[in-house]
Structures are given as structure tokens and as C-alpha cells.
Protein backbone atom coordinates (compact mmCIF):
# COMPACT_ATOMS: atom_id res chain seq x y z
CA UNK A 1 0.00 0.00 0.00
CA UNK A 2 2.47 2.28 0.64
CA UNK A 3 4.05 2.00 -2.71
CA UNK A 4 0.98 2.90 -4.33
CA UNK A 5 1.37 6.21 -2.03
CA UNK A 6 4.61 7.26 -2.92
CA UNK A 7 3.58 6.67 -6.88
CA UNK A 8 0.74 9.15 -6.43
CA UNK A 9 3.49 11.27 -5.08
CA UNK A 10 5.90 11.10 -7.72
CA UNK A 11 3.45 10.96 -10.33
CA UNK A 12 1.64 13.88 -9.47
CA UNK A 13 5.11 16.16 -8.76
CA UNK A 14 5.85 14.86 -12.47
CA UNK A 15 2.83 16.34 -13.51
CA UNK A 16 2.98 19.60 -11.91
CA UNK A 17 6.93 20.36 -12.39
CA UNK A 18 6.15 19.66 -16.17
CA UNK A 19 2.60 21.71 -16.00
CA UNK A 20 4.51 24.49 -14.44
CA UNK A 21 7.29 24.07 -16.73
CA UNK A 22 4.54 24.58 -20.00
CA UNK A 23 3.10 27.34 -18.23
CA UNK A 24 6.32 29.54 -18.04
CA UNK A 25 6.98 29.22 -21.80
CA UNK A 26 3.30 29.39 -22.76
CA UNK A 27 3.14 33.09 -20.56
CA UNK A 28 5.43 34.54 -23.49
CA UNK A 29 2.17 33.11 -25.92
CA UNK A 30 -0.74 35.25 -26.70
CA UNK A 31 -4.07 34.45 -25.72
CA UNK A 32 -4.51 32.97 -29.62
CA UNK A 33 -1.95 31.01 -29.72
CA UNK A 34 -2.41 29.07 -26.33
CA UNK A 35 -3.85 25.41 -26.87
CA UNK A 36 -7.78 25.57 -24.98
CA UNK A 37 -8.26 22.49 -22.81
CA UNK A 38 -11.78 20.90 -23.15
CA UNK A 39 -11.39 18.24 -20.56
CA UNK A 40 -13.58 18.27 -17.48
CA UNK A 41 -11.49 16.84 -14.56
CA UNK A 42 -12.08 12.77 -14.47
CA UNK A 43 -12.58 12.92 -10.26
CA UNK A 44 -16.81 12.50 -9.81
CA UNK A 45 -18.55 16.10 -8.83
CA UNK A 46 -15.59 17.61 -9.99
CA UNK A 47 -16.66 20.48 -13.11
CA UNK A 48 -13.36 22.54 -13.13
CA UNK A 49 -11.29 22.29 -16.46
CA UNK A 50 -8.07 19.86 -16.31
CA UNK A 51 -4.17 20.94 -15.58
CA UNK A 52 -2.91 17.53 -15.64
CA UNK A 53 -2.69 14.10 -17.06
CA UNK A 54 -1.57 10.95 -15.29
CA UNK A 55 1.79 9.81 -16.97
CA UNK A 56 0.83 6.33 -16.39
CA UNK A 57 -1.87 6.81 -18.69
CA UNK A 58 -0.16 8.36 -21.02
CA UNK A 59 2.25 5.45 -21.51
CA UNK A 60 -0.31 2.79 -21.57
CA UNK A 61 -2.14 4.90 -24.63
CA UNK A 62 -5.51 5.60 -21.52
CA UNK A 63 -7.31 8.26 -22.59
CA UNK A 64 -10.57 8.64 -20.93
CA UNK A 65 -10.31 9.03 -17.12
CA UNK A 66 -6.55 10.28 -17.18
CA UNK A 67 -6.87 14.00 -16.65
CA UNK A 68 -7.04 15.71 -13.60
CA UNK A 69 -7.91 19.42 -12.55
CA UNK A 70 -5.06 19.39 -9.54
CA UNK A 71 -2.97 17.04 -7.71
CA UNK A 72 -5.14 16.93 -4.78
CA UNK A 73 -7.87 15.67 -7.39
CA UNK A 74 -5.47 13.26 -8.88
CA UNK A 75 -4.22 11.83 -4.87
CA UNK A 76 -8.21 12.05 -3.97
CA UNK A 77 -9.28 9.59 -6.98
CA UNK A 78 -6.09 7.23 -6.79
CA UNK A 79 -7.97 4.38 -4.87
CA UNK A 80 -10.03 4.35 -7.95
CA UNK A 81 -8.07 5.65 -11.05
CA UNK A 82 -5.42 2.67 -10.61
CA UNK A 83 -7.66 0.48 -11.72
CA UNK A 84 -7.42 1.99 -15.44
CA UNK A 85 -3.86 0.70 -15.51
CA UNK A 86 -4.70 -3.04 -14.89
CA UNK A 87 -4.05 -4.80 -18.35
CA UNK A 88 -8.07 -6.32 -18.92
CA UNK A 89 -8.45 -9.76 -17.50
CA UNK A 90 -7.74 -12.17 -20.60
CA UNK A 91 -10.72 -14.74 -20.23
CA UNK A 92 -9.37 -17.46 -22.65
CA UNK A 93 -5.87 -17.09 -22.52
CA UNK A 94 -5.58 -20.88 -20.91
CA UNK A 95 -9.12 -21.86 -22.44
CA UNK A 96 -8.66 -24.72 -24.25
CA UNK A 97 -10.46 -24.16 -28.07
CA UNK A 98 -12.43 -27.56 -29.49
CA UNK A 99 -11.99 -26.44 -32.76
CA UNK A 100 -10.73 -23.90 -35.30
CA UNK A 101 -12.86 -20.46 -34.71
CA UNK A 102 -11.37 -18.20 -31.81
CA UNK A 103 -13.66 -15.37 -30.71
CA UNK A 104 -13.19 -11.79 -31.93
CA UNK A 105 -13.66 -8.36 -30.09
CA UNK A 106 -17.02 -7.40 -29.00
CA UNK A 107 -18.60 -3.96 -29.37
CA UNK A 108 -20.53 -2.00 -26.94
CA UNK A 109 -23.93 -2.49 -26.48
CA UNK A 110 -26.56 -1.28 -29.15
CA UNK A 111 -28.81 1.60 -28.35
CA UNK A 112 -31.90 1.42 -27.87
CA UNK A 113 -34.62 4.62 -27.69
CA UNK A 114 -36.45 5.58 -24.65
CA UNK A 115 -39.83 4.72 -26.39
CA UNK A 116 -39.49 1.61 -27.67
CA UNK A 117 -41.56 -0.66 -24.98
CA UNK A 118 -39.16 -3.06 -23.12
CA UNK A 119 -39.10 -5.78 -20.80
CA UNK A 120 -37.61 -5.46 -17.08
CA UNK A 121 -34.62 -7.17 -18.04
CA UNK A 122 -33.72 -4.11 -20.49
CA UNK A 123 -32.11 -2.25 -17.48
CA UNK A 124 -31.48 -4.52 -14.86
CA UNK A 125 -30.13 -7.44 -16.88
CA UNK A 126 -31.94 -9.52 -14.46
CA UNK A 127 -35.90 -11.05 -15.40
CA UNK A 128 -37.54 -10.92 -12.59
CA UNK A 129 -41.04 -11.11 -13.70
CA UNK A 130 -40.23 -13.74 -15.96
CA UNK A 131 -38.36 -15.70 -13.02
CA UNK A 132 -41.61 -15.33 -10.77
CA UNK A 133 -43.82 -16.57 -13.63
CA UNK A 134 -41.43 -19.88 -13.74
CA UNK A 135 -41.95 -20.95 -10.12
CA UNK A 136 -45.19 -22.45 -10.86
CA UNK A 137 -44.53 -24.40 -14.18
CA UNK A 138 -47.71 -23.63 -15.03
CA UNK A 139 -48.06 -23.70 -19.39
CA UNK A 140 -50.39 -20.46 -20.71
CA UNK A 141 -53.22 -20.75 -22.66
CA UNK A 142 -53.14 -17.52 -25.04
CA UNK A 143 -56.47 -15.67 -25.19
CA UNK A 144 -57.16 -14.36 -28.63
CA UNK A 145 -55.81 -10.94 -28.31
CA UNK A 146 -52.41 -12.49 -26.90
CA UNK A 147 -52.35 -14.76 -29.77
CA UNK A 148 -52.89 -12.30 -32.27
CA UNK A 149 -50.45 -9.78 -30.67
CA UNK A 150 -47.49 -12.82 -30.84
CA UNK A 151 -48.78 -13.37 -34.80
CA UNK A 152 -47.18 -9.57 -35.32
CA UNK A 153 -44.54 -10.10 -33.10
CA UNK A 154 -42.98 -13.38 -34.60
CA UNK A 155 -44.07 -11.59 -38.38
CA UNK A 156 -41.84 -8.81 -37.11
CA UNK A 157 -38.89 -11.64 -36.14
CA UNK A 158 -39.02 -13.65 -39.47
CA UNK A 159 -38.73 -9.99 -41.58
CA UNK A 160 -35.54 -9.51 -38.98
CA UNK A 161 -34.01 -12.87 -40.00
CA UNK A 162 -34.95 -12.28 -43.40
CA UNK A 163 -32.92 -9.07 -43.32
CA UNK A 164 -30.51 -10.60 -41.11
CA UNK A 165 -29.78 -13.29 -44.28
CA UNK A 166 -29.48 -10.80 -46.79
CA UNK A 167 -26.18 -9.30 -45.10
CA UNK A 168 -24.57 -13.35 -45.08
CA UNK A 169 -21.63 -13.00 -47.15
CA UNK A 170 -17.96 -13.85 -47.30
CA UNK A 171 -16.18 -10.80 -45.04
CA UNK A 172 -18.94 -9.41 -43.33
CA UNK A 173 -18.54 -9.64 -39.65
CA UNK A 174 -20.96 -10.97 -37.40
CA UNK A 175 -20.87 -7.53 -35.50
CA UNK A 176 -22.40 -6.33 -39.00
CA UNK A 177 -25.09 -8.50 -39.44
CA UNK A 178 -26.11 -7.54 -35.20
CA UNK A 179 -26.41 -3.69 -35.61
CA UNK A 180 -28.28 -4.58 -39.01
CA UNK A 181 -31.03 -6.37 -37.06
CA UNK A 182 -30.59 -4.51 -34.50
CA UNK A 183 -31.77 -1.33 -36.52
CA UNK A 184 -34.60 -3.10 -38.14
CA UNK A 185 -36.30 -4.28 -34.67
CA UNK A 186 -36.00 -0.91 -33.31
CA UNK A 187 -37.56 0.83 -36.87
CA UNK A 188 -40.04 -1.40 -36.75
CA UNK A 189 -41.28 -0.65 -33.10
CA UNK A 190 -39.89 -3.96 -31.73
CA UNK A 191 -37.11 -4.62 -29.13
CA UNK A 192 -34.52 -7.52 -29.21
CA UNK A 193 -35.41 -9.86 -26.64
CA UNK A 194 -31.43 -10.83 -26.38
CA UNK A 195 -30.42 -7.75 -25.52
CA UNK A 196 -29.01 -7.28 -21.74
CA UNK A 197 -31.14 -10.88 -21.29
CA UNK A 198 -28.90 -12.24 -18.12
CA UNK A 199 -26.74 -9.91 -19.22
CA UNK A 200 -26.29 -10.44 -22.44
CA UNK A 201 -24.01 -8.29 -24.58
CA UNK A 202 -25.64 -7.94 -28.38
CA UNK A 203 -28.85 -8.08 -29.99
CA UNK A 204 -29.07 -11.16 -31.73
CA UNK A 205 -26.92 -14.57 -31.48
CA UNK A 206 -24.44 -15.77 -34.47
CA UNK A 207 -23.34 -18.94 -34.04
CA UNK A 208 -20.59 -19.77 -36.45
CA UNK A 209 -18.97 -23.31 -37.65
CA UNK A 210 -18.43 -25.54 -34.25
CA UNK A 211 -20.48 -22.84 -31.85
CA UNK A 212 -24.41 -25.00 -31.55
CA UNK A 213 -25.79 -21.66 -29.64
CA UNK A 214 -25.46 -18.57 -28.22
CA UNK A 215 -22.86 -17.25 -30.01
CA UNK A 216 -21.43 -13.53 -29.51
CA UNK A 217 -20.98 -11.33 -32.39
CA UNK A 218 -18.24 -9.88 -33.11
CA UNK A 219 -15.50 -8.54 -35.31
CA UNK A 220 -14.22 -12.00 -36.99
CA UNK A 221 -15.31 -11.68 -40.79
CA UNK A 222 -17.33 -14.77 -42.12
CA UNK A 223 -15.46 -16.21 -44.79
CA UNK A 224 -15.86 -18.66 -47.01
CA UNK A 225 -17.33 -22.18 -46.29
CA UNK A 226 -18.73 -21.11 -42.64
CA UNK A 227 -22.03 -21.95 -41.99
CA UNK A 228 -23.46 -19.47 -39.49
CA UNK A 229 -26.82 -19.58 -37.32
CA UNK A 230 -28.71 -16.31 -36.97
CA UNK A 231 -31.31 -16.73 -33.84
CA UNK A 232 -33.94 -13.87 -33.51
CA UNK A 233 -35.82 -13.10 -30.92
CA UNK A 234 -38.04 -9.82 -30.50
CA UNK A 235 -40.64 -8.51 -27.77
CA UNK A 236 -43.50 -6.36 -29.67
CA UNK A 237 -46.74 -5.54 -28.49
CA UNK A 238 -45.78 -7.36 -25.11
CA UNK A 239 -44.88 -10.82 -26.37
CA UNK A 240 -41.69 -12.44 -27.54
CA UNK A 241 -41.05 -14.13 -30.88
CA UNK A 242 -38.37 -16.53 -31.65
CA UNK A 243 -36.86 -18.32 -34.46
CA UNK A 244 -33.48 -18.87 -35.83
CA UNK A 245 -32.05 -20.81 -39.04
CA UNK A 246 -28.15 -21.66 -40.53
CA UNK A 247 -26.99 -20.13 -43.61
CA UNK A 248 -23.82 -21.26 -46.23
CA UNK A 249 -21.47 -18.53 -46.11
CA UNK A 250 -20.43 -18.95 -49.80
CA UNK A 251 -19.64 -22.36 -51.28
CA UNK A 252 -19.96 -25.02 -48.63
CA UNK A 253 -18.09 -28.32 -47.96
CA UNK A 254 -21.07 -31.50 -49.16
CA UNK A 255 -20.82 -32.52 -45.50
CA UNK A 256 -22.37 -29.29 -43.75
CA UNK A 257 -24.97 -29.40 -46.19
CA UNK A 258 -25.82 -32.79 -45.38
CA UNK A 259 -26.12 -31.59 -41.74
CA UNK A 260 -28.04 -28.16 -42.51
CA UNK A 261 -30.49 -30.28 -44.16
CA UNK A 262 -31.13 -33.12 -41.99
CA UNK A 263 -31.44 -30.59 -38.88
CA UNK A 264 -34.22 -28.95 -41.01
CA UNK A 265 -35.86 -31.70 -41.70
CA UNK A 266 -35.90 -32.91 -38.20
CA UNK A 267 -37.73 -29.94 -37.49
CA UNK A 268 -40.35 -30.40 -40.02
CA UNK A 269 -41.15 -34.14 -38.89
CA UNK A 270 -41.32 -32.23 -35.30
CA UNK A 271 -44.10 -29.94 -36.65
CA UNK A 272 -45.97 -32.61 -38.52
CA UNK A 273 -46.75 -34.40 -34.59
CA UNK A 274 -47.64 -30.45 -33.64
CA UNK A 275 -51.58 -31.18 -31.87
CA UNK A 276 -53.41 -31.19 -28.95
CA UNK A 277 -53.18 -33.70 -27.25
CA UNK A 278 -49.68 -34.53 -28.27
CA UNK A 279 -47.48 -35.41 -25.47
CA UNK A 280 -44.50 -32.86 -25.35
CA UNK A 281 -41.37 -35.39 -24.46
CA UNK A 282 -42.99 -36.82 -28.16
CA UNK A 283 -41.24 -34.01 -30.11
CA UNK A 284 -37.78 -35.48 -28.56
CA UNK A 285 -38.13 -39.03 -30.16
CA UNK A 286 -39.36 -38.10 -33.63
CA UNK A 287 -36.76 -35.71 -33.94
CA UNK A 288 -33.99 -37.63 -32.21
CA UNK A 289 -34.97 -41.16 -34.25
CA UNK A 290 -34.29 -39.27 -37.72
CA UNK A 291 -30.82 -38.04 -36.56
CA UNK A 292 -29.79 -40.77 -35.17
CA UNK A 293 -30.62 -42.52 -38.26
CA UNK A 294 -28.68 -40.05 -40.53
CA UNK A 295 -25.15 -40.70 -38.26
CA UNK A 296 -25.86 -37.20 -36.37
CA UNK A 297 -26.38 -36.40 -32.64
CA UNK A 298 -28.61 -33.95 -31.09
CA UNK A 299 -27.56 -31.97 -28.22
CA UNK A 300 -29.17 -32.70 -25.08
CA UNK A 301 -28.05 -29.19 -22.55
CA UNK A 302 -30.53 -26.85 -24.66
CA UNK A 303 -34.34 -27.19 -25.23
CA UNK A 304 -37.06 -25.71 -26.81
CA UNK A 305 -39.22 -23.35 -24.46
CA UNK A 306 -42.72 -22.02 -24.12
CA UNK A 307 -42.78 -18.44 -25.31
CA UNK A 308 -44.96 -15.15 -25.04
CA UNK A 309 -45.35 -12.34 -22.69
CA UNK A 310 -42.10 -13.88 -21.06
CA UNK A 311 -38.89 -14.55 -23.25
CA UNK A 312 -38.36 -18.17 -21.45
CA UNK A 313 -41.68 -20.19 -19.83
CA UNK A 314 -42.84 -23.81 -19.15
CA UNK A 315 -42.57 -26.09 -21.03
CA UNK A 316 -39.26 -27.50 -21.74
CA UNK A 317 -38.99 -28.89 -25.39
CA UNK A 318 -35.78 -31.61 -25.20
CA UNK A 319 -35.26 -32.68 -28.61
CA UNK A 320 -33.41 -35.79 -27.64
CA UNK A 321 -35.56 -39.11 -27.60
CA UNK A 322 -36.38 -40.75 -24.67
CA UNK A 323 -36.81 -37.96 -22.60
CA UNK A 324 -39.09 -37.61 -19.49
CA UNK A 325 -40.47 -33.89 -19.86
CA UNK A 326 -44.39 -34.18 -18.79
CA UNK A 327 -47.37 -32.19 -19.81
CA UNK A 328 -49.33 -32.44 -23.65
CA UNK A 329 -49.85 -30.05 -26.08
CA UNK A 330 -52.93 -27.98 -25.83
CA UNK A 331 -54.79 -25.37 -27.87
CA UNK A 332 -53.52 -21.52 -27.08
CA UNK A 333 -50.00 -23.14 -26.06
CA UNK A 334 -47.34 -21.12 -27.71
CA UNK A 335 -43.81 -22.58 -27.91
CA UNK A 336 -40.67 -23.24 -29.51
CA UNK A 337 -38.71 -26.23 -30.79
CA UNK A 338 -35.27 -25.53 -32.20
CA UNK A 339 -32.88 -29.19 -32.61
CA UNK A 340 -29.42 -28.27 -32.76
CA UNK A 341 -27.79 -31.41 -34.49
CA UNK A 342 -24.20 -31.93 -34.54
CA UNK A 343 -22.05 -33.89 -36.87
CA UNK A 344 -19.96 -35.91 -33.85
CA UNK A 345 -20.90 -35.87 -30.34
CA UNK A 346 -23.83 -34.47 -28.44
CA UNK A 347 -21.55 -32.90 -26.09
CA UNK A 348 -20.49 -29.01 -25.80
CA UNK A 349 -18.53 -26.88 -24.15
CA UNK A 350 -19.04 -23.52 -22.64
CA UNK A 351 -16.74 -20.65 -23.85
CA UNK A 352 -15.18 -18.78 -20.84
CA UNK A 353 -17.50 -15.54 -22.07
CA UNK A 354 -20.63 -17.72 -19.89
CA UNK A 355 -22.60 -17.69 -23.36
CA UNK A 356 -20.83 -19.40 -26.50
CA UNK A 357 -21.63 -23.65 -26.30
CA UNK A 358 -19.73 -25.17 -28.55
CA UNK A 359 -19.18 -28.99 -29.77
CA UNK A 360 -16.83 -30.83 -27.55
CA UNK A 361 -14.97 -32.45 -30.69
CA UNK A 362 -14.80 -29.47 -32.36
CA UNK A 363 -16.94 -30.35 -35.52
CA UNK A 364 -20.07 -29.06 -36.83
CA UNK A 365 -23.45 -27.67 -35.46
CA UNK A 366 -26.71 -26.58 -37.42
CA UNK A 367 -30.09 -25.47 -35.49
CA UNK A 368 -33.34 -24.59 -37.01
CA UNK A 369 -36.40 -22.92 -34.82
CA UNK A 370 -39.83 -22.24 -35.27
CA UNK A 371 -42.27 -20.58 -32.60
CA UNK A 372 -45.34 -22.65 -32.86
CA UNK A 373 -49.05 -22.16 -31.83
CA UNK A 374 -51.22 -25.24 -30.88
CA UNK A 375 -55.24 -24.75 -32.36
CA UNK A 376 -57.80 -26.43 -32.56
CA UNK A 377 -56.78 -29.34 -35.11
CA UNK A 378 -53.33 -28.89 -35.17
CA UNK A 379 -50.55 -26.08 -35.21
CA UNK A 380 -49.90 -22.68 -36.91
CA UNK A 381 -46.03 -21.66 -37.17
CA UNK A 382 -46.15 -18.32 -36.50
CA UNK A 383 -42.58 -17.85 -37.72
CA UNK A 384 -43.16 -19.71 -41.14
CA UNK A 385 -40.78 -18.34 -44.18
CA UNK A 386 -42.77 -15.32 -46.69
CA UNK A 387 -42.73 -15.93 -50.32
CA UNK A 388 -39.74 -13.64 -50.19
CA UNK A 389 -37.76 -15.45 -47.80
């Protein structure tokens, strides 16, 4: 502790012999020609105009935070301030990868107006209304005006992926293809039910090559022979939408075709069971007896999810056979089933970023999702493809 002391100190008498220094030789300056300092001092409540920069942050290249109005500021705010000069904490520097893609650099946050109708998480990064409404497991039967509130929201989230797809090219960066759909949502009145979710950095999730979910975007371009997942997810006219599908970046090897293909047809044998009265754990061994027959796995750690005036509600969809969930489908139930099939094991990994899952061997992952309304004969996918899909 005491060293940290005596580098205020020094620091600061650095600062102020070399301030006092400039201000000799600027004296013989006229008012023009003397440099005007825009810089509020960085200590909080403190509006005076600053003297002084720390010389620590000047060598490590710190801009914001660094100047100071007076030593006494500078000594005052130390406790704090020398925690700009720690080198940020490397997460995967001993993370061992699974397979080829390495994460990129993530961008702030996406705005997001004042009017644009959110839920509580939007602030708080914490759903607390959503977390009460789990306790009881109970599954929600949408009255009319519900359901026909969640046909405009998941409309809204199928143009999003739509414009999402159109930006899927060699060199674009996932980052891109984020603040894209970001921008539509918002336009469009809608807010992206990802965004601060648990804390959750971006708008939408990319999940690229050997990532099954949850993927980050960032600044690594796409290039060429990457398949990528785009999963959407907006809350308009107080319910949530979700969907999400994999695209071919460019010319793609025959084997990740064969996988984007099979996952999607899993999904459509899933919907052809879609009825009341179906039992849900029934979704799980159609979908899981067609992979398995096609040499593919399907990941067992993520599930599909009941969906609408909460982003995440009873019941759980596993899409692995043989599962136990309980309950059957009935008519108003609104929820989502979204396989993610892998090429070797079932088995993933968790980035150390607490989001990205990837396959434990490193090879391949598709996912398709559809949110899905049970009436009175069958089902209605609410996030079906347009003509101009």
C-alpha cells in the first residue's frame, strides 16, 4: 500500500513540475496562440477544467479518465483511477479451443430509444417477472388478443431474420449482421429480446462453424465455407417471438450441407406431430430417431421453451428421444422447438464468455427454430418463411 502512495506522489510532482514548466513558456504566448483544454477533470462532482494528465496513462495509450484538474484531485481519486492501468483480465488465454474459430472483439452495447416498450430485463439485466412466472410451471393458454399480438410479433422476427440473411456473405462480420437487425427491430417498433437478457451483450446470437448456440458477435469476418446460425428473438406488443435458421457462407463443404439439411428436416417431422393432445417429451423421439438414423447427434443441454409475454416459460422442449419432460400439447399453447444437431458428439462446451456452447470435438453444429401455436386441429407456425424469404 504504501508504494501505491509514494507513486501518487511522484506521479503527481511529475505532472505539476512539467505543467509548471509549459506554463512559463506558454506566458510569453498570446491568448490565440495558447492550446484551450476541453477536458472536465475525471474525479466524480468535480466540473473545473483539467491541468494535468496521469503519466501512467499516457504510456499505456488511456485516454478517458486520465486528466485531472489538480494534484489533490489526482491523490483524492487514486484508490479508484489505478484500476485503469490493470491490463483487462484475458478470459481465454488458458481456455482450451475444441476447434478452429477463436472469438473476436465485441462492441458495446446497441442503443436502444427511450420509447421503444421493453421488458424489465432491459435495465437490470436480471428477469424478474419472468423468473416469478417460472416458479409455478404452469403452461399459458393464449387468449385471442395475446395470440394475435405474438402473430405480429414473430411476423416482425421472421422480416428480422430475413434481413438478417441478406447481409450473409464472405467478409462481413458478425458484429455487422447484429447492428443490421438490431436497426430493423428498433424501426419497426420492436425490441430484441437478447439484448441485456442475463446480461447479455448484443442483440441477436451468431453462431458460427463448431459454436451449436449462443454465439457472440463480433469482429471475426465470415469467410468462405462457414455456416453461421442467426437466432432472432423480439418482444413487440408485449410478447416475444423466436426463431433462428443456418446459412452457407459462400460455397460449402457436401458434408455441412448434409447436416443443414437433416437438422431442417428434423424440425419439419417435429411440426408434422404439432396437436393437442400430443405429449411434449414426443417431439424429442421423432426428432432424435431421424438423426440418429442419418449418423448425427442432437444436443441434449438446450431445449425448446414455451414463449410469449415472457422470453423463457414452461414447457421444456428436449429434442433428444427418450426424454421424461411431462405435460401435452394444448390449444392456445405457444412454444418453440429448435434441434441443434451436430455432426460428432452431443456434447459441448461452454466458452469462458458464460454464453458461446460449442461442440466438444470441435466439428459441426446446425439449429433450425420455429415458434409454434397449438389450435384447434393442429398447429400454426407463426414464424413460417414469406414468399420472399
Amino acid at each position: 500500500m504504501e508504494s501505491s502512495s509514494k507513486q501518487v506522489t511522484e506521479e503527481t510532482k511529475t505532472q505539476v513540475n512539467s505543467q509548471d514548466t509549459t506554463t512559463q513558456n506558454d506566458s510569453k504566448k498570446t491568448d490565440d496562440d495558447k492550446p484551450k483544454n476541453t477536458k472536465a477533470c475525471s474525479t466524480p462532482e468535480c466540473t473545473k477544467a483539467s491541468t494535468l494528465q496521469c503519466p501512467t496513462c499516457v504510456k499505456m495509450n488511456i485516454v478517458n479518465g486520465s486528466f485531472f484538474c489538480s494534484q489533490e484531485c489526482f491523490k483524492a481519486f487514486w484508490p479508484l483511477h489505478k484500476y485503469y492501468h490493470k491490463a483487462p483480465e484475458n478470459k481465454f488465454e488458458k481456455f482450451k479451443f475444441t476447434g478452429p474459430l477463436r472469438p473476436g472483439v465485441v462492441s458495446a452495447k446497441n442503443f436502444v430509444p427511450a420509447h421503444i416498450p421493453a421488458p424489465d430485463y432491459a435495465t437490470t439485466g436480471v428477469p424478474n417477472e419472468e423468473i416469478q412466472a417460472k416458479k409455478d410451471k404452469h403452461i399459458d393458454e393464449h387468449t385471442p388478443e395475446q395470440i394475435a399480438n405474438a402473430r405480429e410479433a414473430c411476423l416482425l422476427a421472421r422480416r428480422a431474420l430475413d434481413h438478417g440473411h441478406s447481409k450473409v456473405k464472405p467478409g462481413v462480420t458478425t458484429d455487422e449482421i447484429d447492428r443490421a437487425v438490431h436497426h430493423f427491430i428498433i424501426d419497426n417498433g420492436g425490441y430484441p429480446s437478447p439484448l441485456n437478457y442475463h446480461g447479455f451483450p448484443k442483440s441477436i446470437c451468431t453462431s458460427v462453424n463448431e459454436i451449436i448456440c449462443h454465439g457472440i458477435p463480433d469482429d471475426r469476418p465470415l469467410e468462405e465455407g462457414d455456416i453461421v446460425n442467426l437466432d432472432i428473438s423480439v418482444y413487440y406488443k408485449g410478447m416475444h417471438a423466436d426463431l433462428n435458421e443456418t446459412f452457407c457462407v459462400g460455397k460449402v463443404d457436401p458434408d455441412s450441407l448434409f447436416l443443414i439439411e437433416q437438422t431442417y428436416r428434423s424440425l419439419e417431422k417435429a411440426l408434422e406431430i404439432c396437436k393437442p393432445g400430443t405429449m411434449y417429451r414426443e417431439v424429442g423421439n421423432v426428432i432424435g430417431k431421424f438423426i440418429e438414423s442419418k449418423g448425427l447427434s442432437v444436443v441434449r443441454s438446450y431445449t425448446g421453451h414455451g414463449v410469449g409475454a415472457f422470453f423463457h416459460l414452461a414447457p421444456n422442449v428436449p429434442h433428444y428421444k427418450n426424454n421424461k419432460t411431462p405435460g401435452f400439447m394444448k390449444e392456445g399453447h405457444i412454444f418453440t422447438i429448435e434441434p441443434m444437431i451436430n455432426q460428432g458428439t452431443w456434447n459441448d462446451v461452454t466458452w469462458p464468455d458464460e454464453w458461446t456452447a460449442a461442440t466438444e470435438d470441435g466439428k459441426r453444429s446446425a439449429q433450425f427454430e420455429h415458434t409454434i401455436l397449438i389450435t384447434k386441429d393442429g398447429c400454426e407456425v407463426l414464424t413460417k418463411r414469406l414468399p420472399e424469404s
